[in-house]
Structure formats: structure tokens, C-alpha cells
N, C-alpha and C. Protein backbone atom coordinates (compact mmCIF):
# COMPACT_ATOMS: atom_id res chain seq x y z
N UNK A 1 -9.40 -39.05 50.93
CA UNK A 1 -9.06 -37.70 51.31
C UNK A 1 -10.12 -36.76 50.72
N UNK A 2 -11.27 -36.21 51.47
CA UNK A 2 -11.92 -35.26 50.94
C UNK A 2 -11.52 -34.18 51.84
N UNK A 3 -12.03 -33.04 50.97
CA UNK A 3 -11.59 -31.40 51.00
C UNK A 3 -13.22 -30.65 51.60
N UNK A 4 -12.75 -30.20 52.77
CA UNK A 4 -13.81 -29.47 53.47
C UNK A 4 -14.56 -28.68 52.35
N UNK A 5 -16.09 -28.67 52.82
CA UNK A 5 -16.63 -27.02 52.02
C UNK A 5 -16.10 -25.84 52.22
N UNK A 6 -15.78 -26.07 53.62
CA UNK A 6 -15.38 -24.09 53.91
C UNK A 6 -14.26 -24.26 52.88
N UNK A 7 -12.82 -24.98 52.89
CA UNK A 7 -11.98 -24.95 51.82
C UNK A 7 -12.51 -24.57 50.20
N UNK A 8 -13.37 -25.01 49.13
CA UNK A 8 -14.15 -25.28 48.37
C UNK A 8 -14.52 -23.97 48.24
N UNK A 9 -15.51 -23.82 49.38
CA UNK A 9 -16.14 -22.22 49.18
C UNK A 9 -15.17 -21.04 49.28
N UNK A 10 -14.01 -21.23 49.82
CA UNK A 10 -12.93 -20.18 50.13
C UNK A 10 -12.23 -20.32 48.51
N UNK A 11 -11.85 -21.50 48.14
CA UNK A 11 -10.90 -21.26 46.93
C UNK A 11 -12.08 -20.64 45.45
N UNK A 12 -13.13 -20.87 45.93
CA UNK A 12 -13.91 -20.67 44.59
C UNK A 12 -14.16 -18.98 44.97
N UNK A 13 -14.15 -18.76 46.57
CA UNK A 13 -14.33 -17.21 46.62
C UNK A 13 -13.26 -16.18 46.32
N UNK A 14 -12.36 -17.21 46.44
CA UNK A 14 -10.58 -16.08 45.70
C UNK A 14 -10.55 -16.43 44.50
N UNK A 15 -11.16 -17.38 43.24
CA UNK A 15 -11.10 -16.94 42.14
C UNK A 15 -11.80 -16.22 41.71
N UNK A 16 -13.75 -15.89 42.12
CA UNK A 16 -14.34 -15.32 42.02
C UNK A 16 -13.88 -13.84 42.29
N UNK A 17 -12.96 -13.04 43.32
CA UNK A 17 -12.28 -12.05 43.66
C UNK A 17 -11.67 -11.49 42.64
N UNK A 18 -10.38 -12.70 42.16
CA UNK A 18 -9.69 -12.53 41.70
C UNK A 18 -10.50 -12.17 40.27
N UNK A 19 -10.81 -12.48 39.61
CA UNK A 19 -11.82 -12.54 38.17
C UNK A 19 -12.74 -11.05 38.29
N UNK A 20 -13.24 -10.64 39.28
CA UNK A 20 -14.20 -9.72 39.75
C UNK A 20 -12.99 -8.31 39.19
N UNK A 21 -11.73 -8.53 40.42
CA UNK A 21 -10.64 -7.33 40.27
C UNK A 21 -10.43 -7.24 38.41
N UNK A 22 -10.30 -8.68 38.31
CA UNK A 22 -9.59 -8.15 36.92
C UNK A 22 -10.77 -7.32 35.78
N UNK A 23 -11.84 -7.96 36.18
CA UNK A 23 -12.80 -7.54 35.14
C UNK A 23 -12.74 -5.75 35.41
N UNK A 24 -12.60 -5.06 36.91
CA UNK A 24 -12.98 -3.54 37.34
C UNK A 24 -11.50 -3.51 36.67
N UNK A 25 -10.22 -3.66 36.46
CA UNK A 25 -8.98 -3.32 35.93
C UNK A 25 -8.53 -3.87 34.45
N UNK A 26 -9.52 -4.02 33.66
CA UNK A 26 -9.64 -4.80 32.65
C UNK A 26 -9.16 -3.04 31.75
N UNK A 27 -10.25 -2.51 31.86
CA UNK A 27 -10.25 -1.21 30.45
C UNK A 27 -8.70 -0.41 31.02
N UNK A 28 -8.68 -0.14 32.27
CA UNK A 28 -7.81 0.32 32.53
C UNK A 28 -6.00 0.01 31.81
N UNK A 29 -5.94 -1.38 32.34
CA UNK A 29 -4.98 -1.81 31.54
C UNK A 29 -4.79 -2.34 29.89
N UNK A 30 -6.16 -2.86 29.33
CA UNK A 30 -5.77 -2.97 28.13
C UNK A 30 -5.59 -1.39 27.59
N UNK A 31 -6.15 -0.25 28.00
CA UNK A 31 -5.70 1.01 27.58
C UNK A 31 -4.23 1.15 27.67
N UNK A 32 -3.45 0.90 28.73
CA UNK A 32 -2.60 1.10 29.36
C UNK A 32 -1.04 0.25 28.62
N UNK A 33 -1.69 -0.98 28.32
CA UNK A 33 -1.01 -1.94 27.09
C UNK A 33 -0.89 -1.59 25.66
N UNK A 34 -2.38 -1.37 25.31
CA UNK A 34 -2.41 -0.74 23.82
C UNK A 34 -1.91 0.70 23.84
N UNK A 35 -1.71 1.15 24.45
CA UNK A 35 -1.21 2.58 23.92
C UNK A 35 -0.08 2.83 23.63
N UNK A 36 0.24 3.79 22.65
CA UNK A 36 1.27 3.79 21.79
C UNK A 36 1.78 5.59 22.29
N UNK A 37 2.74 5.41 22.82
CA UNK A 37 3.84 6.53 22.89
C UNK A 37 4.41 7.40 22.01
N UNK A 38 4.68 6.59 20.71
CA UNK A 38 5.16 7.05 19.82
C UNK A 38 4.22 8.41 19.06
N UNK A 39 5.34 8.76 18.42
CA UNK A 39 4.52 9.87 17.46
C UNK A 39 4.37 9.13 16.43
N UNK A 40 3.20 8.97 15.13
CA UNK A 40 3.44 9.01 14.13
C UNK A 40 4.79 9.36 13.11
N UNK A 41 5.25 8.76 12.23
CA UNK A 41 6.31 8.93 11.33
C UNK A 41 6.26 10.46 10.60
N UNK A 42 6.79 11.33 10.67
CA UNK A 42 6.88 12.24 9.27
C UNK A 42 6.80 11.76 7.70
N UNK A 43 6.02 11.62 6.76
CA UNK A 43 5.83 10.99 5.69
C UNK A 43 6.00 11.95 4.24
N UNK A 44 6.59 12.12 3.77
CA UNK A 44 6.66 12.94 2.75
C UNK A 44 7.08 12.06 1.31
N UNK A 45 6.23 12.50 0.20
CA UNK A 45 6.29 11.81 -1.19
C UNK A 45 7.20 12.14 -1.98
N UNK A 46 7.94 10.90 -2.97
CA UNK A 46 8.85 11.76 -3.98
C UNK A 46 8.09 11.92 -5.48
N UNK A 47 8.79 13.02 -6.23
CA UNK A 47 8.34 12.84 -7.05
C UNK A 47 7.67 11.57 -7.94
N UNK A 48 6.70 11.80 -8.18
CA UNK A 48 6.10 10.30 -8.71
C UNK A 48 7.05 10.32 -10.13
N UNK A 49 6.98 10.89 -10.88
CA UNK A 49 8.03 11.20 -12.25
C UNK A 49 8.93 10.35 -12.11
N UNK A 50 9.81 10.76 -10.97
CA UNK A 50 11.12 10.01 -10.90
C UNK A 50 11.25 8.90 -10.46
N UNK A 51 12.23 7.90 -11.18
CA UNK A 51 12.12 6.63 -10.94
C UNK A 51 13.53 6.11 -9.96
N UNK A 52 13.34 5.77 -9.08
CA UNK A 52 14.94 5.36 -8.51
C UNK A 52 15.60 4.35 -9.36
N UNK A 53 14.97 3.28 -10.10
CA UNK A 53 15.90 2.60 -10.87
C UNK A 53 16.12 3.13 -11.95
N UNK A 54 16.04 4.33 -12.04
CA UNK A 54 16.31 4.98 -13.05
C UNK A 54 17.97 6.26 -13.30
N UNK A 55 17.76 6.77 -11.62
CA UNK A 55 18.22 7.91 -10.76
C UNK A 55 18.11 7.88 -9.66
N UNK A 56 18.80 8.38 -8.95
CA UNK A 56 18.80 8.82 -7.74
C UNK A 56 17.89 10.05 -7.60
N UNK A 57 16.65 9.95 -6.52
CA UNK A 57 15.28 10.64 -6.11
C UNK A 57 15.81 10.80 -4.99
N UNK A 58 15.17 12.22 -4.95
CA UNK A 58 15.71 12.61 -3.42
C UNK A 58 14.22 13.14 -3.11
N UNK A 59 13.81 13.36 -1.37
CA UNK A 59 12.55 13.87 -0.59
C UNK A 59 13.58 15.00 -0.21
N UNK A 60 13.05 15.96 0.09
CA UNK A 60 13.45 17.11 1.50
C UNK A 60 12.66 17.17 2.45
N UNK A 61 13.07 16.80 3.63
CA UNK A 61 12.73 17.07 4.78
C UNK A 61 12.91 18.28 5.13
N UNK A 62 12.40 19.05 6.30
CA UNK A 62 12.21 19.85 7.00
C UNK A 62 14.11 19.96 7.73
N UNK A 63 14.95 20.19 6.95
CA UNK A 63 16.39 20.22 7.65
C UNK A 63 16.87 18.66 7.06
N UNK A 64 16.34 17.97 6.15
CA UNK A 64 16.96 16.72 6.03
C UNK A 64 16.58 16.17 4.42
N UNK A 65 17.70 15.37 3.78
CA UNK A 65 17.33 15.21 2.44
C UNK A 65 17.61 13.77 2.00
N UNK A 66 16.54 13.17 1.44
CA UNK A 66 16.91 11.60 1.69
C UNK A 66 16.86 11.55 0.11
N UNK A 67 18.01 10.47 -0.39
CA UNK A 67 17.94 10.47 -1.95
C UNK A 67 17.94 8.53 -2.22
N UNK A 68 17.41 8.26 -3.02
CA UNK A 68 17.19 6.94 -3.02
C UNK A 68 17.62 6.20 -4.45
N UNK A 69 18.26 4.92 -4.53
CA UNK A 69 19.03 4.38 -5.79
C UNK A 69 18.84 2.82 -5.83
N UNK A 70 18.06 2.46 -6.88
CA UNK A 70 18.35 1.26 -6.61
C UNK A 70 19.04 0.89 -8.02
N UNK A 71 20.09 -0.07 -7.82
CA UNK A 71 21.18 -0.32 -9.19
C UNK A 71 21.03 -1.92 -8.97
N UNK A 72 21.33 -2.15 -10.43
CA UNK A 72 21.98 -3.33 -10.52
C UNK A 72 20.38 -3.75 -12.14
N UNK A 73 20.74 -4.95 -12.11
CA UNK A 73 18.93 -5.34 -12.84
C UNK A 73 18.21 -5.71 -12.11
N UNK A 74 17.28 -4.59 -12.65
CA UNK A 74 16.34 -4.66 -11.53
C UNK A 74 14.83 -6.03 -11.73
N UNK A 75 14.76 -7.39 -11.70
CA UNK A 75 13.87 -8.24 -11.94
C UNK A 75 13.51 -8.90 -10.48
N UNK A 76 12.14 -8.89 -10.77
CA UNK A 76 11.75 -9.87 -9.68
C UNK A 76 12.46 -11.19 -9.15
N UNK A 77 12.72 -11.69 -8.08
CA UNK A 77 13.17 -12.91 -8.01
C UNK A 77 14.69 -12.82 -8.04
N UNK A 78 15.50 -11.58 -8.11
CA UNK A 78 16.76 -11.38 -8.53
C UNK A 78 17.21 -10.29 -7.89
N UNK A 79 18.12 -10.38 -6.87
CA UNK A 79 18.33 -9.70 -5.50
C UNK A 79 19.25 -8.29 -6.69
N UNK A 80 18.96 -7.42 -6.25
CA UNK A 80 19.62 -5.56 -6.52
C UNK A 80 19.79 -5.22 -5.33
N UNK A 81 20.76 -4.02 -5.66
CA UNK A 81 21.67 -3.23 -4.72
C UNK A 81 20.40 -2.06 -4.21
N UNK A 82 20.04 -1.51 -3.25
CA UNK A 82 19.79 -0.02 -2.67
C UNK A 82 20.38 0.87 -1.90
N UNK A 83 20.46 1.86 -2.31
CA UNK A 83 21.27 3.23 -1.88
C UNK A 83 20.84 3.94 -1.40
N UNK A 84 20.55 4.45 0.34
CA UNK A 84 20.02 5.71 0.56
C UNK A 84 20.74 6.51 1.53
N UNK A 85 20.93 8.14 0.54
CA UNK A 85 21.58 8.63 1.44
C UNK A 85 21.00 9.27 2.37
N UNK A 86 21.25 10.00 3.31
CA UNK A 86 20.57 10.66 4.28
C UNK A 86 21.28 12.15 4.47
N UNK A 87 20.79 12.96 4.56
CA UNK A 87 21.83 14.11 4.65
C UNK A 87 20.77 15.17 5.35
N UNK A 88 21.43 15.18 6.89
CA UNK A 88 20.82 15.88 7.98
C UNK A 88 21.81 17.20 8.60
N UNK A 89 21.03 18.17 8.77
CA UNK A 89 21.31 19.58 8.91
C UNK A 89 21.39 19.38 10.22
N UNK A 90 20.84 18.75 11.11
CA UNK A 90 20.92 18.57 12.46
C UNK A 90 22.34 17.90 12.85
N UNK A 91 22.49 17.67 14.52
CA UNK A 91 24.28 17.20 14.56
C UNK A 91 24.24 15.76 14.37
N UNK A 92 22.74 15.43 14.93
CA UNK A 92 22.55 13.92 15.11
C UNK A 92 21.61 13.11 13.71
N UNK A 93 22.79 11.79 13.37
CA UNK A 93 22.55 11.63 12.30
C UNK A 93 21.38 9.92 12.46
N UNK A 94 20.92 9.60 11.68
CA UNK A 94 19.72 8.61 11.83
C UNK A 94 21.13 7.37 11.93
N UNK A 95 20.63 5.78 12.90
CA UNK A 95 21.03 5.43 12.90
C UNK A 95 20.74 4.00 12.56
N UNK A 96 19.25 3.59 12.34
CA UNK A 96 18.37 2.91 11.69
C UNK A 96 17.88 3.26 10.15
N UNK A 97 17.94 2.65 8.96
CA UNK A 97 17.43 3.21 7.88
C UNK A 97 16.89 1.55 7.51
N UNK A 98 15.90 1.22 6.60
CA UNK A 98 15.47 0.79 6.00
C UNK A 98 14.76 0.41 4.55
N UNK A 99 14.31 0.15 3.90
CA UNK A 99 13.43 0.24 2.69
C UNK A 99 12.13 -0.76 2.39
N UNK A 100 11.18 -0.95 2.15
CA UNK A 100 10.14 -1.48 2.37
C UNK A 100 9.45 -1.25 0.90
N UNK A 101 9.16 -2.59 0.35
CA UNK A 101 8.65 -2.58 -0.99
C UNK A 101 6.84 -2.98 -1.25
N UNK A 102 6.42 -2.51 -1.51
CA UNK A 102 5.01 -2.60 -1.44
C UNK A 102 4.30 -2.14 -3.15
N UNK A 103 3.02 -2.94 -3.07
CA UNK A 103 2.36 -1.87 -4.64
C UNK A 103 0.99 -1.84 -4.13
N UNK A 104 0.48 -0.44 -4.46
CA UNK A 104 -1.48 0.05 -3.90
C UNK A 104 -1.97 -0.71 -3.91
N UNK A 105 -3.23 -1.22 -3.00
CA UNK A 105 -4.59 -1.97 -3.24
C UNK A 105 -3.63 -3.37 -3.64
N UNK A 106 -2.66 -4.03 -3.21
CA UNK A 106 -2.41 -5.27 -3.48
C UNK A 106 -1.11 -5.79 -2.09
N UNK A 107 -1.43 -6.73 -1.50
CA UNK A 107 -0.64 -7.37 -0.42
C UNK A 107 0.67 -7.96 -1.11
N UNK A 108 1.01 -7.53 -0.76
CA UNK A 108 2.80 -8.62 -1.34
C UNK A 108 3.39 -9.10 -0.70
N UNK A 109 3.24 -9.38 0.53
CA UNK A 109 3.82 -10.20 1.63
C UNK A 109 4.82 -8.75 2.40
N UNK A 110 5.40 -9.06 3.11
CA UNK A 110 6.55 -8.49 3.60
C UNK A 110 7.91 -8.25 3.22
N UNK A 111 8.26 -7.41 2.64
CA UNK A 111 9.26 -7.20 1.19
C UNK A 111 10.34 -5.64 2.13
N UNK A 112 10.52 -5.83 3.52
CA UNK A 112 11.34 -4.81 4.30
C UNK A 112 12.77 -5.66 4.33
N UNK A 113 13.81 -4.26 4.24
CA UNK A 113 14.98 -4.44 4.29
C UNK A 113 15.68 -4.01 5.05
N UNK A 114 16.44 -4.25 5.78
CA UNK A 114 17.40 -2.92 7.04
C UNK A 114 19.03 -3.19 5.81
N UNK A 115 19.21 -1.44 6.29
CA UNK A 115 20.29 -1.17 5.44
C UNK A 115 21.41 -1.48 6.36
N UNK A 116 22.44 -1.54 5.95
CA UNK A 116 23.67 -1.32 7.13
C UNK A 116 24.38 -0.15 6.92
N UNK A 117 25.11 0.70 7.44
CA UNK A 117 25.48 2.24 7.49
C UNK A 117 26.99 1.86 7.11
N UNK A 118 27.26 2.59 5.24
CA UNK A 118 28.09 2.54 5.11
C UNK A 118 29.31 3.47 5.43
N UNK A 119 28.90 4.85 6.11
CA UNK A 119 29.16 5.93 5.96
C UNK A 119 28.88 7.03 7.08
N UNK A 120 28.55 8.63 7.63
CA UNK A 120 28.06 8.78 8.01
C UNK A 120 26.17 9.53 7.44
N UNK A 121 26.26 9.60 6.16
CA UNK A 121 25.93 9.91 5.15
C UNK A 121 24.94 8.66 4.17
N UNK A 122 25.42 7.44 4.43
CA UNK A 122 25.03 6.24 3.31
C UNK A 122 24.70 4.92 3.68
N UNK A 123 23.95 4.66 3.40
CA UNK A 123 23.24 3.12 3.86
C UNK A 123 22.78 1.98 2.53
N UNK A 124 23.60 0.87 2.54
CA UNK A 124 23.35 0.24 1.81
C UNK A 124 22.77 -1.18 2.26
N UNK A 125 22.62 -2.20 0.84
CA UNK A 125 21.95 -3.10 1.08
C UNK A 125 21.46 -4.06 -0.41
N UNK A 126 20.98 -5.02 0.36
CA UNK A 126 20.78 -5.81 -1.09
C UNK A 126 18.67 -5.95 -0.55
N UNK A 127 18.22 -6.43 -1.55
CA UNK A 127 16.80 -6.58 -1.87
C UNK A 127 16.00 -7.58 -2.96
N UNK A 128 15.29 -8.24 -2.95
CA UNK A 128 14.79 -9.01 -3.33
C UNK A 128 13.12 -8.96 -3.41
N UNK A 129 12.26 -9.05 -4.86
CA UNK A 129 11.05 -8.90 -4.76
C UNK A 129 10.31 -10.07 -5.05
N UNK A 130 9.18 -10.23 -4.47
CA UNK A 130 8.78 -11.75 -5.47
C UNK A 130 7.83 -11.20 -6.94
N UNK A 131 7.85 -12.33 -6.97
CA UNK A 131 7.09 -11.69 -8.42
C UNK A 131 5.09 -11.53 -8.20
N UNK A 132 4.78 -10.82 -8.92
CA UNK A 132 3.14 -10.69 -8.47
C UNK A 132 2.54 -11.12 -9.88
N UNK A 133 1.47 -11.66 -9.26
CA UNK A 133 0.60 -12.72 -9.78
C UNK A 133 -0.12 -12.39 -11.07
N UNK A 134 0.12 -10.72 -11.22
CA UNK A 134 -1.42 -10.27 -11.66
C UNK A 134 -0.21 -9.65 -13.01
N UNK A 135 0.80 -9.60 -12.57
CA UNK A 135 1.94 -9.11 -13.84
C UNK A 135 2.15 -7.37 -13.50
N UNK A 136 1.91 -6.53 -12.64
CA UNK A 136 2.28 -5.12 -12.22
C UNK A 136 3.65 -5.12 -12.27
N UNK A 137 3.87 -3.97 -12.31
CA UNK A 137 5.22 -3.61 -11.97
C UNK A 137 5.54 -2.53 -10.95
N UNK A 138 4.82 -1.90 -10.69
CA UNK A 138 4.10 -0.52 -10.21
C UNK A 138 5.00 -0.74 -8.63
N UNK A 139 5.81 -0.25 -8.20
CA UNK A 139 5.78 -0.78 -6.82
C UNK A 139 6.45 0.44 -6.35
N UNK A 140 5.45 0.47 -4.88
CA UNK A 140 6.33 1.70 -3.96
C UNK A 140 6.89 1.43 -3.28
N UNK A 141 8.10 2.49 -2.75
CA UNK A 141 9.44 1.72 -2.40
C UNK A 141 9.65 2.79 -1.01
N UNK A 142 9.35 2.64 0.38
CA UNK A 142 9.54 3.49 1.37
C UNK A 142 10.73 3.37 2.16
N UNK A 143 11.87 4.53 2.26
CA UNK A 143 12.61 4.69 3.03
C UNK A 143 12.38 5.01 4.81
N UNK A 144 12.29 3.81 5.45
CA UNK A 144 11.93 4.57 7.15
C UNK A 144 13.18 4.58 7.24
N UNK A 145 13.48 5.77 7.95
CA UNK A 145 14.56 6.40 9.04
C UNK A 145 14.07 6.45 10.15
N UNK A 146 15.38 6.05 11.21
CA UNK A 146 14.99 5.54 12.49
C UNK A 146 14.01 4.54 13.08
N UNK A 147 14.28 4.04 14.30
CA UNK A 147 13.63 2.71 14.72
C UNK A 147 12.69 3.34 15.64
N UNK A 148 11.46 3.51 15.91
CA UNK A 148 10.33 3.19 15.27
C UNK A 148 10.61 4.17 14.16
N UNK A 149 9.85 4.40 13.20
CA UNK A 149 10.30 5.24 11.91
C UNK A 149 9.73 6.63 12.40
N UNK A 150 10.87 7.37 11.79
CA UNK A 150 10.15 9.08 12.75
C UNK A 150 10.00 9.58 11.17
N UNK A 151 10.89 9.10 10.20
CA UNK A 151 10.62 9.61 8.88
C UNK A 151 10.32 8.52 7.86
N UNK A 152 9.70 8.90 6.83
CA UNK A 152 8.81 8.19 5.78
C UNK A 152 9.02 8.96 4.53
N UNK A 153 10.33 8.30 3.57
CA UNK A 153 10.47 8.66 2.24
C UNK A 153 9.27 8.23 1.98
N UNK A 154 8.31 8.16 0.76
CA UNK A 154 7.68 7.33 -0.69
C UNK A 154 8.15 7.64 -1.45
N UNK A 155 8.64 6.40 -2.40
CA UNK A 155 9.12 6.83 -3.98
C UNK A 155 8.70 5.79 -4.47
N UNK A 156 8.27 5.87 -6.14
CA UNK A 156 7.61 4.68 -6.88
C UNK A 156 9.12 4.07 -7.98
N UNK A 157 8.43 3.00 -8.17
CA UNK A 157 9.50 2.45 -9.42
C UNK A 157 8.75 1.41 -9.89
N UNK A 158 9.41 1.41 -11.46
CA UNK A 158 9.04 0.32 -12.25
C UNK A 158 9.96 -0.54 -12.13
N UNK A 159 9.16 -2.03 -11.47
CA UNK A 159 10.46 -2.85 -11.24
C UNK A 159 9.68 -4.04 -12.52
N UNK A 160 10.42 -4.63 -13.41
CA UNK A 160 9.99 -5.58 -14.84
C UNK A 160 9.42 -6.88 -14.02
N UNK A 161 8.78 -7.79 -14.56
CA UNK A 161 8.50 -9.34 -13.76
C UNK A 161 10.16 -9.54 -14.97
């Protein structure tokens, strides 16, 4: 069973087509894929002073006040409680909250938490850090509100190895 040329030359001329289109619709759509809708997060810092395992730290937002707690002992390797409240001047209240543990200039793997809503007001949760290599303790601790995050607590804490 052999396969004509005209066949041959026809199927190699519709991939050639086909390959040609995609290359002229190439920028178009990876623009069109990569682009991001979203706004950036609102990001605002807490006092560096204040420590959440220490107290409850609160940010103010623009109409909104996020206060942050983490209890229990606080050691690496040894799951603690977090507390964040949310308290919005607006009617509509966040329905996604999170916390995300990180320290500057050093990777720590992926250390995010989703809270569950205890309240209309309160979101809790448990957390777990690993321990870092280098012996820091230094770690910043970000509250996102809402899914994609429209707001961005920072607050620092000394968490012990």
C-alpha cells in the first residue's frame, strides 16, 4: 500500500499552514494567556515593634482593620493556633483569609495556610513551620484577604527553633 505524492504533498502542506497560522497567532495569544486581569493586592505593613506572638497587631486599611494572633508555643516543627480578625466598614465582608509564613532573602518552602471563618468578624486556624537551617527566627507572617488576595497584612514575629 503506497500513498500518492499529491497525498504527501497535501498533508505536509496543511501542517506547514497549520504551523505558519500558529506562528502569525503565536504573540497574540500567548499575550492573551499570560495576561493577568487582576489588580495587584493592597499591601500595607504592621508595625515592625509588634510581635503577634506576643499580641494581637492590627494594619488599618483604608475602611478596614486586620489584627493578627498567633497563640499557643510558638516552636518550629510544632503546629500553633492563628487568629485574624477582619473588621470591615464596608457591608461586604472578606470571605477567603489566609496566612503565609516566610523570612527576607531566604526560601522556606511554602509555609501558606487558609483560615476557616469562625465568625463574621474571625478566622482561625492551625500552622506549622519547619525549622531553618541557618538558626533565624526572624519570620514574616502575611495575612491575604480574599481569593486572589486584594489585601496584604505584613507583620513580623519571633518564632524560637
Amino acid at each position: 500500500m503506497s500513498s500518492s505524492p499529491v497525498r504527501l504533498i497535501g498533508g505536509f502542506g496543511t501542517l506547514f499552514l497549520l504551523g505558519f497560522m500558529a506562528a502569525l497567532l503565536y504573540p497574540r495569544l500567548s499575550a492573551w494567556w499570560t495576561a493577568s486581569p487582576r489588580k495587584p493586592a493592597i499591601v500595607l505593613h504592621g508595625d515592625p515593634q509588634c510581635d503577634p506572638s506576643q499580641r494581637t497587631c492590627t494594619v488599618d486599611f483604608p475602611g478596614m482593620t486586620v489584627g493578627l494572633s498567633l497563640q499557643g508555643p510558638l516552636r518550629t516543627l510544632v503546629p500553633f493556633s492563628v487568629t485574624v480578625q477582619v473588621r470591615n466598614s464596608s457591608s461586604s465582608q472578606p470571605t477567603d483569609v489566609a496566612v503565609s509564613f516566610s523570612m527576607v532573602g531566604m526560601y522556606m518552602g511554602d509555609n501558606r495556610f487558609i483560615l476557616s471563618q469562625q465568625d463574621s468578624t474571625t478566622w482561625h486556624g492551625q500552622a506549622m513551620l519547619p525549622v531553618c537551617s541557618s538558626g533565624r527566627s526572624d519570620w514574616r507572617v502575611v495575612v491575604e484577604i480574599g481569593e486572589p488576595p486584594t489585601y496584604q497584612a505584613d507583620f513580623f514575629a519571633a518564632i524560637r527553633p
